[in-house]
N, C-alpha and C. Protein backbone atom coordinates (compact mmCIF):
# COMPACT_ATOMS: atom_id res chain seq x y z
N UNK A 1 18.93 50.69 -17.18
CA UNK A 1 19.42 49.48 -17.78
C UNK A 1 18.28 48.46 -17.81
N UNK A 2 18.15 47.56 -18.83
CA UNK A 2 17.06 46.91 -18.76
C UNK A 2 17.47 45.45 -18.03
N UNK A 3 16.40 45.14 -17.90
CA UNK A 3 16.24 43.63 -17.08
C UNK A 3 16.49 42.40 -18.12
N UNK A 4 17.21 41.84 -17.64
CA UNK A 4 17.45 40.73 -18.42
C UNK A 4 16.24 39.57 -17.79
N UNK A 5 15.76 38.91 -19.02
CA UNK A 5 14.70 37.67 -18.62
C UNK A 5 15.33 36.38 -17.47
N UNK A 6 14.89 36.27 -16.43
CA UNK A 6 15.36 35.25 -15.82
C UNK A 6 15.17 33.59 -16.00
N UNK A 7 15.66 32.87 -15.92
CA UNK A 7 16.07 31.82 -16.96
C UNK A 7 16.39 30.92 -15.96
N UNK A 8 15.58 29.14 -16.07
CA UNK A 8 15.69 28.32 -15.14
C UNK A 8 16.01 27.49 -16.33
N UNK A 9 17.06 26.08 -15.81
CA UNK A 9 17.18 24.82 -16.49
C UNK A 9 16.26 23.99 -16.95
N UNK A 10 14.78 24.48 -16.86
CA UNK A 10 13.61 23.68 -16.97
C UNK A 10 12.95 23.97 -18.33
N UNK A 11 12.43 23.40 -18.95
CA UNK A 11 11.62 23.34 -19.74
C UNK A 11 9.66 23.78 -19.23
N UNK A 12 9.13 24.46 -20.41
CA UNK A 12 7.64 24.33 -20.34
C UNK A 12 7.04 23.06 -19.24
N UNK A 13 6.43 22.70 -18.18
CA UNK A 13 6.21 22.10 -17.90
C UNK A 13 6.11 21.19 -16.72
N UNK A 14 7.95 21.35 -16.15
CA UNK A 14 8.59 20.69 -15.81
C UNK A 14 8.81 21.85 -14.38
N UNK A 15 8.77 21.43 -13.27
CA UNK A 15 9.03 21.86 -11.93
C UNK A 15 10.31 22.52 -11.64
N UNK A 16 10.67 23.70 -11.32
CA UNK A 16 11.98 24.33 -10.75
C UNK A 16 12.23 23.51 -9.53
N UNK A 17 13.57 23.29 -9.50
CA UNK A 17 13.87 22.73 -8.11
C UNK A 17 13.14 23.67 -6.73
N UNK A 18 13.32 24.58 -6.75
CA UNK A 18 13.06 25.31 -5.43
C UNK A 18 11.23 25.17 -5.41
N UNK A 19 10.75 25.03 -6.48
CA UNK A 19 8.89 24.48 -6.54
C UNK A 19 8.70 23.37 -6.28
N UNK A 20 9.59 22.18 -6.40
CA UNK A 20 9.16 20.76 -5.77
C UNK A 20 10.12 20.58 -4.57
N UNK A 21 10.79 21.50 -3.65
CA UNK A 21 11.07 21.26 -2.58
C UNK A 21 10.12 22.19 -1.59
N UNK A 22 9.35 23.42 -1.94
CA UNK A 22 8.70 24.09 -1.67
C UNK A 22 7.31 23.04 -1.38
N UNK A 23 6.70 22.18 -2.22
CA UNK A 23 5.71 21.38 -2.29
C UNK A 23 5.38 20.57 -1.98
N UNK A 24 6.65 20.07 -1.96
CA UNK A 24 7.46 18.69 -0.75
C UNK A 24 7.20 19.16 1.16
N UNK A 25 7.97 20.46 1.16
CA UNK A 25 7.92 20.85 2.72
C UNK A 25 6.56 21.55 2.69
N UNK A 26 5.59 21.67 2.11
CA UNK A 26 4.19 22.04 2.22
C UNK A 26 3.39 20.64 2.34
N UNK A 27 3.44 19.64 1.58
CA UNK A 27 2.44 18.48 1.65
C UNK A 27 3.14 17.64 2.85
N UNK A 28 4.42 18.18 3.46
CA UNK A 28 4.60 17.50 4.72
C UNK A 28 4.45 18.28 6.11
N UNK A 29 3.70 19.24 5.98
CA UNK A 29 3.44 20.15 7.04
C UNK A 29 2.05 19.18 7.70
N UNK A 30 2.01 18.80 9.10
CA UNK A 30 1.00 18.63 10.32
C UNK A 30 -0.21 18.81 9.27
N UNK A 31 -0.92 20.29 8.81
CA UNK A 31 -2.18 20.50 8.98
C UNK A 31 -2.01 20.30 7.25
N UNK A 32 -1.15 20.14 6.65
CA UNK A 32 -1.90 19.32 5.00
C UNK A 32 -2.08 18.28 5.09
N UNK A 33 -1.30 17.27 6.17
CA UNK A 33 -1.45 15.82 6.25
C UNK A 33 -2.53 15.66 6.84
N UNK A 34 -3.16 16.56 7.56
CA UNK A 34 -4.45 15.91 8.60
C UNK A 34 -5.61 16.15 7.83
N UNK A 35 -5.49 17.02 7.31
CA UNK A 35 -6.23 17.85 6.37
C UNK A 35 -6.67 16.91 5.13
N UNK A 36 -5.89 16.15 4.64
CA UNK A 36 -6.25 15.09 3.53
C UNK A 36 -6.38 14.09 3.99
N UNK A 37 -5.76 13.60 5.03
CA UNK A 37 -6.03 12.23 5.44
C UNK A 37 -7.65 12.30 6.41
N UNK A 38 -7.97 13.24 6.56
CA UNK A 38 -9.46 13.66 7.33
C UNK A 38 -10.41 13.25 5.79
N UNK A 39 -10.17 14.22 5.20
CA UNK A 39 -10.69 13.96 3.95
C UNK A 39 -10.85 13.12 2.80
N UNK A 40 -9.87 11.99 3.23
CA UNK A 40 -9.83 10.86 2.63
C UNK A 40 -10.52 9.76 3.88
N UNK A 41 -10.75 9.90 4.78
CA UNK A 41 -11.06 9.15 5.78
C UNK A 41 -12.30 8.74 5.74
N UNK A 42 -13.55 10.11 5.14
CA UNK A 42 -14.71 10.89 5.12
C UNK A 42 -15.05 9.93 3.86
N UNK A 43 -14.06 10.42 2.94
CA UNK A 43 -14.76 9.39 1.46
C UNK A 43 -14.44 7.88 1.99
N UNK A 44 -13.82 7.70 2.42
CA UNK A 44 -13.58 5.97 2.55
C UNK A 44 -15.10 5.83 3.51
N UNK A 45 -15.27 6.60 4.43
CA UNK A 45 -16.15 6.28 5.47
C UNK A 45 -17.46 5.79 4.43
N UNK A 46 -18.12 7.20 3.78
CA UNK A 46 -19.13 7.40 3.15
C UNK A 46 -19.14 5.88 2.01
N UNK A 47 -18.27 5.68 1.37
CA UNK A 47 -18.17 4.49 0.40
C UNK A 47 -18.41 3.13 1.38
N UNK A 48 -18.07 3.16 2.04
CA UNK A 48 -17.59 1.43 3.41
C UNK A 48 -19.42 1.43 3.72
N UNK A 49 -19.88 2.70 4.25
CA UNK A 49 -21.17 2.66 4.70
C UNK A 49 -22.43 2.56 3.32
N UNK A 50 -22.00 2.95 2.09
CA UNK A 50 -22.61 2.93 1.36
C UNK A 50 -23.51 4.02 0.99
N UNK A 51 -23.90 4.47 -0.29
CA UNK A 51 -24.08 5.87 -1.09
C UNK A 51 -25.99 5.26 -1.50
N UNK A 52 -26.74 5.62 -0.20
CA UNK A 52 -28.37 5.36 -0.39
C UNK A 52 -29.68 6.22 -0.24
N UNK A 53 -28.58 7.90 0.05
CA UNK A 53 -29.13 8.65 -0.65
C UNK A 53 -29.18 9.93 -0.56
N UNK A 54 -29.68 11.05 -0.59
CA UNK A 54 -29.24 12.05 -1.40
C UNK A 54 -27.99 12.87 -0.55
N UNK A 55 -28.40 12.58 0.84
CA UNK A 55 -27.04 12.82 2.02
C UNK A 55 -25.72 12.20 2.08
N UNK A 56 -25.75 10.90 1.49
CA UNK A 56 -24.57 10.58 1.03
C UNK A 56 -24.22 10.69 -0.07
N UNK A 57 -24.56 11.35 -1.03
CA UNK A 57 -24.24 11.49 -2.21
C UNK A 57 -23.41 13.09 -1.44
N UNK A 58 -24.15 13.89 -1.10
CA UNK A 58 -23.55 15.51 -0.58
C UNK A 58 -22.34 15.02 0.31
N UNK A 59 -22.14 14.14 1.13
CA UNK A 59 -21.27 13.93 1.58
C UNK A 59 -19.79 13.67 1.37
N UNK A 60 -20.00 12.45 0.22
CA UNK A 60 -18.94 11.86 -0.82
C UNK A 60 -18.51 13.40 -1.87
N UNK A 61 -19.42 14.33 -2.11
CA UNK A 61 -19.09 15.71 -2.77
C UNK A 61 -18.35 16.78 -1.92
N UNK A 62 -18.59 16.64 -0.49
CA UNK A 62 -17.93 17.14 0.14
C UNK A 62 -16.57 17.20 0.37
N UNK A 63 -16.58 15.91 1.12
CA UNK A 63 -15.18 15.04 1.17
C UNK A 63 -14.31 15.07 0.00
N UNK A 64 -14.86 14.90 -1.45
CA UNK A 64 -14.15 15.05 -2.50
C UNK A 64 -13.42 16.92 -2.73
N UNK A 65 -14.70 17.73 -2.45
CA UNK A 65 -14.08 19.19 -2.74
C UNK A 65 -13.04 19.18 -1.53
N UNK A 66 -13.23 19.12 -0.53
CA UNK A 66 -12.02 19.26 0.25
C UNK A 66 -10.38 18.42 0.30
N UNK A 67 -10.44 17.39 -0.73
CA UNK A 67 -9.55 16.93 -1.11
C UNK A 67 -8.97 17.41 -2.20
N UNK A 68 -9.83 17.76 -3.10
CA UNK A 68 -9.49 18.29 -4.53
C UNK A 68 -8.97 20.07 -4.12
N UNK A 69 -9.21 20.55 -2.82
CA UNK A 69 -8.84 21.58 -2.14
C UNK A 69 -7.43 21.40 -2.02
N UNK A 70 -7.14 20.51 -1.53
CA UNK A 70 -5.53 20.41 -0.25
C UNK A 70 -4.71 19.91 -1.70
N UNK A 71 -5.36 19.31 -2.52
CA UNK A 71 -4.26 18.82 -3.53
C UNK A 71 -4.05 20.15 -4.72
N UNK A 72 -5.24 20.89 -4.46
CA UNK A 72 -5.09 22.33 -5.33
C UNK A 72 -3.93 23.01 -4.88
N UNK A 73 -4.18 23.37 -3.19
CA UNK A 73 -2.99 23.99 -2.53
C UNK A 73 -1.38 23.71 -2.91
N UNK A 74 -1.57 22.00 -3.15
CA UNK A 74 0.18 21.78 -3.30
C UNK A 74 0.51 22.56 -4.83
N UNK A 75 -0.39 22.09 -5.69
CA UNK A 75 -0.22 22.48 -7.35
C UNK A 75 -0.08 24.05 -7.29
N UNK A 76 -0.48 24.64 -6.60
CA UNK A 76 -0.38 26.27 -6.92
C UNK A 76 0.95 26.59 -6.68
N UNK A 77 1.36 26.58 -5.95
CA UNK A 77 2.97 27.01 -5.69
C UNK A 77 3.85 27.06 -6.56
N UNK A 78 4.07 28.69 -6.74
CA UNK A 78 4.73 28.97 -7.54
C UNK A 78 6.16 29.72 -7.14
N UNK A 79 7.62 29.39 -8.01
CA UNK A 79 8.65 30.10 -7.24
C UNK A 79 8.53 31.74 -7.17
N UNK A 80 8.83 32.28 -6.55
CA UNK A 80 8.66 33.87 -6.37
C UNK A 80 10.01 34.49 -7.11
C-alpha cells in the first residue's frame, strides 16, 4: 500500500508547532544560554576595549563565528 504524503497546517516557510517548541526548549537549555551569552560577552568585550589591531580584529571574528554557531544550532531543527 502506498504512503500517503504527510501534511502539516503550515505553509512554505512557516514553523511546525512541534519545531518552535523544539527550539524554544533548545535555546533554553544551560549550555545554549552560556554558550551565547559567553559569546556575546567576548564581542561586547573586544568592541568596549577597542578593534587596534590585527588580534582584535581575529578576536571580534571569533566571537562572531561562535555566535553565528549557537544561532545556526537553533535554525537547524528540523521535525523528525
Amino acid at each position: 500500500m502506498p504512503r500517503q504524503p504527510v501534511t502539516t497546517d503550515t505553509t512554505p516557510g512557516q514553523l511546525a508547532p512541534g519545531n518552535m517548541r523544539a527550539r524554544l526548549v533548545r535555546a533554553l537549555r544551560l549550555e545554549w544560554l552560556g554558550q551565547t551569552a559567553a559569546s556575546l560577552l567576548w564581542i561586547g568585550s573586544v568592541l568596549t576595549y577597542g578593534i587596534s589591531s590585527t588580534g582584535d580584529w581575529l578576536q571580534l571574528f571569533a566571537a562572531s563565528a561562535w555566535l553565528v554557531a549557537n544561532v545556526a544550532s537553533i535554525a537547524s531543527i528540523r521535525e523528525d
